[in-house]
C-alpha atoms as a PDB file:
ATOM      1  CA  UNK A   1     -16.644  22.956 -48.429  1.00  0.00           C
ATOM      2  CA  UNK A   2     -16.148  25.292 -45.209  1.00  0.00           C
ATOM      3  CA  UNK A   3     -17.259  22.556 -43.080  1.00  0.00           C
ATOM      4  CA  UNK A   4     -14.433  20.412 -44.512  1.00  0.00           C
ATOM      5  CA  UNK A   5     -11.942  23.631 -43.715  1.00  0.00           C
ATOM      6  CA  UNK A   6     -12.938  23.847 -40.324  1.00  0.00           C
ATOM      7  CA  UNK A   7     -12.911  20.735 -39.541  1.00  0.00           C
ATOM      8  CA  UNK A   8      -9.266  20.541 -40.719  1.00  0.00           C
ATOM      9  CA  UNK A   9      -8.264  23.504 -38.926  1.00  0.00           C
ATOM     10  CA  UNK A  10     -10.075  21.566 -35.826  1.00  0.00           C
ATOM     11  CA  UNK A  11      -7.528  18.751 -36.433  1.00  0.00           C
ATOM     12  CA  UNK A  12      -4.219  20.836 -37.043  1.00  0.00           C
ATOM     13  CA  UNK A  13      -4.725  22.718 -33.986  1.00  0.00           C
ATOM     14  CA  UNK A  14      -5.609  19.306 -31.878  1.00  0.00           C
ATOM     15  CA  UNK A  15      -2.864  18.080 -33.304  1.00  0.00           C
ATOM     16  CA  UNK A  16      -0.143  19.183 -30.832  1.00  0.00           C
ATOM     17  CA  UNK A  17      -2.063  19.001 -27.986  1.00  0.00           C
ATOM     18  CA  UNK A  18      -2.352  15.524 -28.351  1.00  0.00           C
ATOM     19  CA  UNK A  19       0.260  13.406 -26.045  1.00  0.00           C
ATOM     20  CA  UNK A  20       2.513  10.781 -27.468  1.00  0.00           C
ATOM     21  CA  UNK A  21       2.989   7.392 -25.456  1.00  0.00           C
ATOM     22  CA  UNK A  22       6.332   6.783 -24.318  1.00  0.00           C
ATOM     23  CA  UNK A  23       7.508   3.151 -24.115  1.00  0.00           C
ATOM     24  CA  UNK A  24      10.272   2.327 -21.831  1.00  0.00           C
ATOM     25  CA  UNK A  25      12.200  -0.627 -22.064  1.00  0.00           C
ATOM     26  CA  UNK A  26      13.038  -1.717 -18.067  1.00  0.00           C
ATOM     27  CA  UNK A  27      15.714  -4.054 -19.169  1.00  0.00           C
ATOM     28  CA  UNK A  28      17.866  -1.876 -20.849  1.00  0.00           C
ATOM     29  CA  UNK A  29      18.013   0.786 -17.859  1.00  0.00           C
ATOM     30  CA  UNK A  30      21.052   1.027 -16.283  1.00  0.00           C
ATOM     31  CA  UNK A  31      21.643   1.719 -12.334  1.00  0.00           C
ATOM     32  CA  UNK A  32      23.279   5.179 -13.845  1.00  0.00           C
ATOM     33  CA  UNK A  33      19.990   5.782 -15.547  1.00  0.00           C
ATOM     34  CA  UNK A  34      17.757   4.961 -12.733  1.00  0.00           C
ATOM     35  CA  UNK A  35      19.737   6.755 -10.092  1.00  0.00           C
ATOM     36  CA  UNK A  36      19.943   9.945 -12.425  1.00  0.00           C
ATOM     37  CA  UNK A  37      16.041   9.966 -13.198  1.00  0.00           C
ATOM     38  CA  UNK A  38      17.771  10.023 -16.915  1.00  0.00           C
ATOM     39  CA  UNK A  39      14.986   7.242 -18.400  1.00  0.00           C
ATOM     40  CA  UNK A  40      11.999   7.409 -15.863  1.00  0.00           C
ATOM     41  CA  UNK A  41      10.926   7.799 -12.207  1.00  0.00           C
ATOM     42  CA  UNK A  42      13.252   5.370 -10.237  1.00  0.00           C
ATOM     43  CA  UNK A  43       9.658   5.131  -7.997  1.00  0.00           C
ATOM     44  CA  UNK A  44       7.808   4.054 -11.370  1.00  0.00           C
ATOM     45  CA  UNK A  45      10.684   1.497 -12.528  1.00  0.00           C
ATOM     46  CA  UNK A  46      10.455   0.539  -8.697  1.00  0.00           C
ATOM     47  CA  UNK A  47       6.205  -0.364  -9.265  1.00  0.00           C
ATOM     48  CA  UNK A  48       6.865  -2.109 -12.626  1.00  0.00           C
ATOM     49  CA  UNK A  49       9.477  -4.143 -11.067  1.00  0.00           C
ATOM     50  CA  UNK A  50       7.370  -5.261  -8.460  1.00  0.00           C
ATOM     51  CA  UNK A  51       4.741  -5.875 -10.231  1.00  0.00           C
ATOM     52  CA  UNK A  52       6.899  -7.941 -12.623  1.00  0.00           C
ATOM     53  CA  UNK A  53       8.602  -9.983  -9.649  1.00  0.00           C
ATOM     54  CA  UNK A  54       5.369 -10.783  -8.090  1.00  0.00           C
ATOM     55  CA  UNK A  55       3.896 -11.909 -11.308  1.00  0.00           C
ATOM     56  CA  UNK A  56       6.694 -14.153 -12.384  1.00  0.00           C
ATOM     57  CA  UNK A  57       5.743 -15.735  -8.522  1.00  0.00           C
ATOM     58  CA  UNK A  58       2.589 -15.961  -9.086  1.00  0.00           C
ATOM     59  CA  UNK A  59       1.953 -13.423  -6.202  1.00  0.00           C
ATOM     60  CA  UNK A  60      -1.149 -10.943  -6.239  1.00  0.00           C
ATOM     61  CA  UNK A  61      -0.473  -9.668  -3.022  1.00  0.00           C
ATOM     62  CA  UNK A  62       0.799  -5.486  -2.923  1.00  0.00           C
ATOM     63  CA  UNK A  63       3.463  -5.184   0.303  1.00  0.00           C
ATOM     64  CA  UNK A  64       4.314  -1.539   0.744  1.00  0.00           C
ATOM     65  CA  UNK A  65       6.601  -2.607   2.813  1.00  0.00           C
ATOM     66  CA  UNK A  66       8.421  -5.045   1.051  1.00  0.00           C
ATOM     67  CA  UNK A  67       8.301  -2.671  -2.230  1.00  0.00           C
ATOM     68  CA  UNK A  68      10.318  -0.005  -0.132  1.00  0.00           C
ATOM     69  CA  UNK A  69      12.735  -2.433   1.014  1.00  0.00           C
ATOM     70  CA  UNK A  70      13.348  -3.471  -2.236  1.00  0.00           C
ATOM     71  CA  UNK A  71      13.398  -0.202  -3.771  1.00  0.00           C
ATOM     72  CA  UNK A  72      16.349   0.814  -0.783  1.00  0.00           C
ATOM     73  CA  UNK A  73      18.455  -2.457  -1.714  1.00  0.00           C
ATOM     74  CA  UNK A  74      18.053  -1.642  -5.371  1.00  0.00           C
ATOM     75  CA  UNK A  75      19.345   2.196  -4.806  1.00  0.00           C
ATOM     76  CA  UNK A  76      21.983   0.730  -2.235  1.00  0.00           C
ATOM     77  CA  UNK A  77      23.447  -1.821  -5.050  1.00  0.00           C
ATOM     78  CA  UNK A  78      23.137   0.544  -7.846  1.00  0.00           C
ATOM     79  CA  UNK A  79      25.182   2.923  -5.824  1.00  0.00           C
ATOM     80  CA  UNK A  80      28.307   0.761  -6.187  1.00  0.00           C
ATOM     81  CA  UNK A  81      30.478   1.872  -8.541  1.00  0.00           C
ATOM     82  CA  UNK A  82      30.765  -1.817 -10.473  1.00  0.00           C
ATOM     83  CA  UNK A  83      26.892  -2.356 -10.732  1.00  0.00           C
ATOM     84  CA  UNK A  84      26.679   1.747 -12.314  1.00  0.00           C
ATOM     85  CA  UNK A  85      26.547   0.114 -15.698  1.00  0.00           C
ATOM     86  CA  UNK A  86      24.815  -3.060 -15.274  1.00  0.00           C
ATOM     87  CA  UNK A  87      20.629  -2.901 -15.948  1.00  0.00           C
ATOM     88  CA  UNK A  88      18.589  -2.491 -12.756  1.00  0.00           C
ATOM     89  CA  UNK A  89      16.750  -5.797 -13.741  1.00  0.00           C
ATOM     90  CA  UNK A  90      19.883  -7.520 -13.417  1.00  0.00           C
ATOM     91  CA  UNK A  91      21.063  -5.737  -9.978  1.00  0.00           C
ATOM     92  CA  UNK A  92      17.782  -6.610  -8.629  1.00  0.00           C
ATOM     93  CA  UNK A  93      17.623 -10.119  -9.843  1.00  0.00           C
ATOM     94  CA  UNK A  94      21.446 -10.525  -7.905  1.00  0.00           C
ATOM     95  CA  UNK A  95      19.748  -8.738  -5.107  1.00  0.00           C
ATOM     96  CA  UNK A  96      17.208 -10.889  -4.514  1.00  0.00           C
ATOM     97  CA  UNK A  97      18.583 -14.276  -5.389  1.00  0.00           C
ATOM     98  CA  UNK A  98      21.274 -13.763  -2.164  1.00  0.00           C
ATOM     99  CA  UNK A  99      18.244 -12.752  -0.383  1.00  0.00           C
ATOM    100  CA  UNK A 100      19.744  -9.755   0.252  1.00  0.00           C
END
């Protein structure tokens, strides 16, 4: 019986220590929200992105480079006051499509 108490005390004081995984949705954040830091770390949402684009090309190659370019032309368009509402997946998807 006071094996069973401790070992519930064990838990209840694990308990908060214990971190909760956050899930983010990347299509639903807006320029606002990435350029505040509101949702997440623009530089995270700027990782995931790549890693997203350069799956959907079937690319495996990691370009520093490139991924700070993009992550300037992102900032850059989501610093217009028209694109402050629109999600960053969106902006970026314009972005890229005019090569820009």
């Amino acid at each position: 019986m006071a094996r069973i108490i401790v070992v519930m005390l064990v838990a209840l004081l694990a308990a908060p220590l214990a971190h909760a995984q956050v899930t983010v949705e990347i299509s639903k954040i807006t320029c606002q929200q990435y350029l505040a830091f509101s949702i997440a770390d623009p530089r995270d949402v700027n990782i995931w992105l790549s890693g997203y684009f350069h799956g959907k090309q079937g690319r495996t190659a990691f370009e520093p480079q490139l991924l700070k370019q993009n992550a300037e032309k992102l900032k850059a368009e989501c610093l217009r006051k028209d694109n402050s509402d629109l999600p960053v997946m969106q902006v970026i998807e314009k972005t890229l499509a005019k090569g820009g």
